[in-house]
C-alpha atoms as a PDB file:
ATOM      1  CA  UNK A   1     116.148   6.968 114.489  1.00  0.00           C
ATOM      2  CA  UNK A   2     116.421   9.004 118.016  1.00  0.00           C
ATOM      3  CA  UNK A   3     117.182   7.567 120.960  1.00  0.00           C
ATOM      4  CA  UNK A   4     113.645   8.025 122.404  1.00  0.00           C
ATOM      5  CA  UNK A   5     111.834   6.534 120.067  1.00  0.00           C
ATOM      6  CA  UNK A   6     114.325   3.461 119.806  1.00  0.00           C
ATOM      7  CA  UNK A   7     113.003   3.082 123.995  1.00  0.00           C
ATOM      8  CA  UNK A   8     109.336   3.245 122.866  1.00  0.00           C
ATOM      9  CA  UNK A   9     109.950   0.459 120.783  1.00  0.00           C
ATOM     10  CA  UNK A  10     112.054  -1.601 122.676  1.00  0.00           C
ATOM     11  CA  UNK A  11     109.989  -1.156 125.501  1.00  0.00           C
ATOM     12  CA  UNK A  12     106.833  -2.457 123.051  1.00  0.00           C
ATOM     13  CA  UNK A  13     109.033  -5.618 121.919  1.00  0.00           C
ATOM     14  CA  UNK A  14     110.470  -6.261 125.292  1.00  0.00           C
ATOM     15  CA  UNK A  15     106.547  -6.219 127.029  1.00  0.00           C
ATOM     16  CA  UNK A  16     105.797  -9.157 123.914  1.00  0.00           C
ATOM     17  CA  UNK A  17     108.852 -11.184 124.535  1.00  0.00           C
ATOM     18  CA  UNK A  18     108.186 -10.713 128.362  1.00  0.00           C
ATOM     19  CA  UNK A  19     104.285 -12.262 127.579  1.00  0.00           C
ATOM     20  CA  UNK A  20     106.102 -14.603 125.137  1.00  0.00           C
ATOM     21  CA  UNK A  21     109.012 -16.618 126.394  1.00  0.00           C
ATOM     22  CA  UNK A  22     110.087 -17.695 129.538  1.00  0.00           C
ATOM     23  CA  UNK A  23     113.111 -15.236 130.532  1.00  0.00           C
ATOM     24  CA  UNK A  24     115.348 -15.527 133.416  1.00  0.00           C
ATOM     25  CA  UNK A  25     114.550 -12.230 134.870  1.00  0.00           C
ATOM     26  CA  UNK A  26     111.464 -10.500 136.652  1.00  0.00           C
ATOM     27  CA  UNK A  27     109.069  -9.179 134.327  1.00  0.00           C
ATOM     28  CA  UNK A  28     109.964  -5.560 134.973  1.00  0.00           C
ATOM     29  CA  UNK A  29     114.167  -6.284 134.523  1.00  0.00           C
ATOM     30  CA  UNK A  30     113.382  -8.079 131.204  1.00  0.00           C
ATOM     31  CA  UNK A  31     111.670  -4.593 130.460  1.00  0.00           C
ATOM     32  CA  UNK A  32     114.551  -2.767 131.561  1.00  0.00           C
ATOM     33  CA  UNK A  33     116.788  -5.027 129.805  1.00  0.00           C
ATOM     34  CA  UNK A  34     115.173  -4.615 126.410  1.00  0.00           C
ATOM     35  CA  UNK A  35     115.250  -0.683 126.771  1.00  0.00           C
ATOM     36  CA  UNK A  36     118.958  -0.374 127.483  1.00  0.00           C
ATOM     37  CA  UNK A  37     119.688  -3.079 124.885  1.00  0.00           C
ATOM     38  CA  UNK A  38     117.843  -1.520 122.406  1.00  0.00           C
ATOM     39  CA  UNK A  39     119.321   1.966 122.952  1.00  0.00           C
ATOM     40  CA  UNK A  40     122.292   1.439 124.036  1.00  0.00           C
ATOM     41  CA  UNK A  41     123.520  -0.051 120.437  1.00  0.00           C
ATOM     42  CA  UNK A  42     123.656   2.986 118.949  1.00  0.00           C
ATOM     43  CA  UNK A  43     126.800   3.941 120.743  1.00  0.00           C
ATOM     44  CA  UNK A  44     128.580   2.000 118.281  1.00  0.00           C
ATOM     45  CA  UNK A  45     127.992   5.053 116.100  1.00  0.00           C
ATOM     46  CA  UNK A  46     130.728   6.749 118.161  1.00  0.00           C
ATOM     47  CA  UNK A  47     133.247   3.905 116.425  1.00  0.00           C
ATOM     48  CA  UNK A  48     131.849   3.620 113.158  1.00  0.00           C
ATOM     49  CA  UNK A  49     132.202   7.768 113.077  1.00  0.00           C
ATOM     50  CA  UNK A  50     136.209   7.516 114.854  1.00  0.00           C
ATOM     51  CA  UNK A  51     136.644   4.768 112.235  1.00  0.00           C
ATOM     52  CA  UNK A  52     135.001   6.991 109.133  1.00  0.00           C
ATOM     53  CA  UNK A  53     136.659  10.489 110.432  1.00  0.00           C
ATOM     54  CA  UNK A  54     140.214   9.237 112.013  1.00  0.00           C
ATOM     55  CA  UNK A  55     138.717  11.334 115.453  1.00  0.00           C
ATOM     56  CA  UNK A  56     136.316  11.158 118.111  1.00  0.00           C
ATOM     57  CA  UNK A  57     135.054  14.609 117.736  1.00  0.00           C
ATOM     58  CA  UNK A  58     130.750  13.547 118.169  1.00  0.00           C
ATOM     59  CA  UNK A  59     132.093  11.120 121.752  1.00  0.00           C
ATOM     60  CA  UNK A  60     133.874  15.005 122.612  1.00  0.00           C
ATOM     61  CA  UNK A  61     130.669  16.754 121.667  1.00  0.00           C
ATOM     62  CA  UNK A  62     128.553  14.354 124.221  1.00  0.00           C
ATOM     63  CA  UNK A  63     130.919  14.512 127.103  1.00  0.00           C
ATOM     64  CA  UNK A  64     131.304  17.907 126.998  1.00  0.00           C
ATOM     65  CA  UNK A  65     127.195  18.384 126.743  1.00  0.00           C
ATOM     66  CA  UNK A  66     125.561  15.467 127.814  1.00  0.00           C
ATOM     67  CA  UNK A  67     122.231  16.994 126.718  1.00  0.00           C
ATOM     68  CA  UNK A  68     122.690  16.315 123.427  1.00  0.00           C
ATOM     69  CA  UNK A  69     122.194  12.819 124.052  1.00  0.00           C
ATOM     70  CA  UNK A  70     118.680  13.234 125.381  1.00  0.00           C
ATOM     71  CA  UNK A  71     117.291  16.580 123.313  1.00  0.00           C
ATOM     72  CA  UNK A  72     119.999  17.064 121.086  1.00  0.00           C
ATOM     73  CA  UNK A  73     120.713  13.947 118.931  1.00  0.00           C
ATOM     74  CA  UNK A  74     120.672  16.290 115.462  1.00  0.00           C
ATOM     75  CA  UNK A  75     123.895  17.825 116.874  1.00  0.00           C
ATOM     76  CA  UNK A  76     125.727  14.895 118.466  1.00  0.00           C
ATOM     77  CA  UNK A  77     127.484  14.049 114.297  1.00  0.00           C
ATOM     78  CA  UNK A  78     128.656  16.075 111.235  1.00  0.00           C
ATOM     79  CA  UNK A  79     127.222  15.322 108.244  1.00  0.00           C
ATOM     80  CA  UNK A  80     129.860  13.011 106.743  1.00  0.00           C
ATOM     81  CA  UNK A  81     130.216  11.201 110.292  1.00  0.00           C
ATOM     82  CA  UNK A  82     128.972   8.134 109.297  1.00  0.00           C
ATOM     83  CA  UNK A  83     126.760   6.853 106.846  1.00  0.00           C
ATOM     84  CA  UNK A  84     123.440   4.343 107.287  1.00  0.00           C
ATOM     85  CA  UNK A  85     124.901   1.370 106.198  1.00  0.00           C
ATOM     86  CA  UNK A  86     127.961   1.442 108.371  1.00  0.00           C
ATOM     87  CA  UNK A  87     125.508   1.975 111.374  1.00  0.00           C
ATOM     88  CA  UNK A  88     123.917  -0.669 109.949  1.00  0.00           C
ATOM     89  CA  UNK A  89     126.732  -3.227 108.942  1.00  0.00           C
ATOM     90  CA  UNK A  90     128.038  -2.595 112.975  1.00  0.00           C
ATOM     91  CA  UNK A  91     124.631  -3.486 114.386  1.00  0.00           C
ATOM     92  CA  UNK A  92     124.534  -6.263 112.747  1.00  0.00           C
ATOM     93  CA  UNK A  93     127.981  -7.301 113.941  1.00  0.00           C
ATOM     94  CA  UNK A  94     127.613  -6.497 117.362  1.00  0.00           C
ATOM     95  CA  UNK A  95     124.599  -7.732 117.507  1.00  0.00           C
ATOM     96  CA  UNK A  96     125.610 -11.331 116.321  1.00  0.00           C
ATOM     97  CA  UNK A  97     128.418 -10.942 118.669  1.00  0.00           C
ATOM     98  CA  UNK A  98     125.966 -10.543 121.456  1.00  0.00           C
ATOM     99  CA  UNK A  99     123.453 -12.902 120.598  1.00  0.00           C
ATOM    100  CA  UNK A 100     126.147 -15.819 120.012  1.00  0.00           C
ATOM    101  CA  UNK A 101     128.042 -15.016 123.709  1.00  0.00           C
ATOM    102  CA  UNK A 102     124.517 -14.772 125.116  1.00  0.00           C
ATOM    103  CA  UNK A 103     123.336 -18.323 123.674  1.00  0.00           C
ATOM    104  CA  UNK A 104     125.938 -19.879 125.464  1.00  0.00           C
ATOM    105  CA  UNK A 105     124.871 -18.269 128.817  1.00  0.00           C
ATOM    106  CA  UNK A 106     120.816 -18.625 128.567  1.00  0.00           C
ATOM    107  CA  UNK A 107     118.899 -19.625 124.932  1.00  0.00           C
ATOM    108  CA  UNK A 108     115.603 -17.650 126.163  1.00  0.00           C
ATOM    109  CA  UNK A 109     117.577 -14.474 126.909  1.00  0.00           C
ATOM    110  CA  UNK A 110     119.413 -14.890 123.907  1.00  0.00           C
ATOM    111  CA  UNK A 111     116.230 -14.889 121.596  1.00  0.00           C
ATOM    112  CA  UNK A 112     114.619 -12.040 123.816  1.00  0.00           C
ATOM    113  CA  UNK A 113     118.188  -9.693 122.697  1.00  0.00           C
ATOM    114  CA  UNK A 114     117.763 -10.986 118.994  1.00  0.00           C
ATOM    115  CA  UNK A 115     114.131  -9.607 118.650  1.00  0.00           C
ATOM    116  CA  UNK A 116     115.235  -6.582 120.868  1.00  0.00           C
ATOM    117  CA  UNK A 117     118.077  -5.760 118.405  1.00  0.00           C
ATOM    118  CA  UNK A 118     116.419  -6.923 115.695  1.00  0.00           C
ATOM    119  CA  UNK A 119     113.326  -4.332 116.198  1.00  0.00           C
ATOM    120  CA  UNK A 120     116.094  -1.784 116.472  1.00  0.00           C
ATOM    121  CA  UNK A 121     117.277  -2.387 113.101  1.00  0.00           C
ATOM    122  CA  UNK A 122     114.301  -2.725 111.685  1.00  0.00           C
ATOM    123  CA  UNK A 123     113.177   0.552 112.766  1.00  0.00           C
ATOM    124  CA  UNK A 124     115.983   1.687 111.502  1.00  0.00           C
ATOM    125  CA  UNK A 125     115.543   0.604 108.439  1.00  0.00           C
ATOM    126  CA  UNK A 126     111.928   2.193 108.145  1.00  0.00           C
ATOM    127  CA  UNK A 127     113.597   5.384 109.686  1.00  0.00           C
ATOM    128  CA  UNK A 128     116.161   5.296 106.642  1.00  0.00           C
ATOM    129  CA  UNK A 129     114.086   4.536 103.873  1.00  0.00           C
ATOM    130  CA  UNK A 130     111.695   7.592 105.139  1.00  0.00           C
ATOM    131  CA  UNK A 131     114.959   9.688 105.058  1.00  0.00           C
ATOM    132  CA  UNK A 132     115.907   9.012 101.416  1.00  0.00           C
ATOM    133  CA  UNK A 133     115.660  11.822 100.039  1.00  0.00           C
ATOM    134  CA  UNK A 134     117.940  13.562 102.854  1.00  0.00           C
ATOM    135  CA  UNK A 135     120.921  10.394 102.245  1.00  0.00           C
ATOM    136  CA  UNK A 136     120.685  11.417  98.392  1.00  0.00           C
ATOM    137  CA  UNK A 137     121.245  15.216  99.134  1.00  0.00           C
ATOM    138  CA  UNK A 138     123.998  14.111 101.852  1.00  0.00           C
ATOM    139  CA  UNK A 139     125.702  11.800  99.248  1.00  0.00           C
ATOM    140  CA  UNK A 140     125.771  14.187  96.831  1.00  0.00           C
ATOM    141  CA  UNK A 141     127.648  16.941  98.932  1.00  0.00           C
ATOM    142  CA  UNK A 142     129.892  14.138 100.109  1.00  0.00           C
ATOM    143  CA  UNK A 143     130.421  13.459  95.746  1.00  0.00           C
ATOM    144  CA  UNK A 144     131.104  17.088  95.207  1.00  0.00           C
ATOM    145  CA  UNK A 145     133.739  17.717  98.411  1.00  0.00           C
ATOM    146  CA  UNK A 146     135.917  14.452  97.564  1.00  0.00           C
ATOM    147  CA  UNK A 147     135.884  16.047  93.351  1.00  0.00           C
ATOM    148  CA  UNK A 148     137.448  19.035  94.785  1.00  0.00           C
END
């Protein structure tokens, strides 16, 4: 899922966990909070691809057009970059990793980042299974280049 719709939902979460629990922020930094959060987990896809391609060729592509990052997300990996569960596997470690450090600081904002992230994975999830088709197809190039 794009950046922009990863805000919209954040932004939709954050607004019910702002209503819903008693955070130690201002309404409108909670909000804030929840968008960055929720966005800003997705640069972990700039490891997982270093980690899956041995360079950091798509973090290149960004810096040298930061567009891409708003309007031109299709552009910002290669195919073979990275794969959904590896996004998925280091969302879900980060995520714990955040969560846990954050329990120890405040419990309320701690929930607040677990239903934040865990929206984002979620979506992701829906995003994914609506993209099946395209994984197969992807998979199957992958299959055929490593037989050569």
């Amino acid at each position: 899922m794009y950046s922009r719709e990863h805000a919209i939902v954040s932004a939709v979460v954050g607004a019910g966990g702002v209503v819903g629990l008693s955070l130690p922020l201002p309404w409108w930094a909670a909000l804030g909070y929840a968008v960055a959060v929720g966005v800003a987990i997705d640069a972990d896809h700039f490891l997982v691809a270093r980690l899956e391609t041995g360079d950091w060729a798509a973090l290149r592509r960004c810096l040298r057009n930061p567009r891409l990052v708003v309007s031109g997300q299709d552009e910002i990996f290669d195919p073979f970059d990275l794969w959904p569960l590896q996004r998925l596997l280091s969302h879900h470690v980060l995520g714990g990793v955040a969560v846990g450090g954050l329990w120890l600081v405040s419990q309320p904002l701690a929930l607040f980042t677990a239903v934040v992230l865990y929206a984002h994975v979620l979506a992701d999830l829906v995003w994914d299974n609506y993209r099946l088709e395209t994984y197969r197809e992807q998979h199957a190039r992958a299959a055929e280049r490593a037989s050569e």
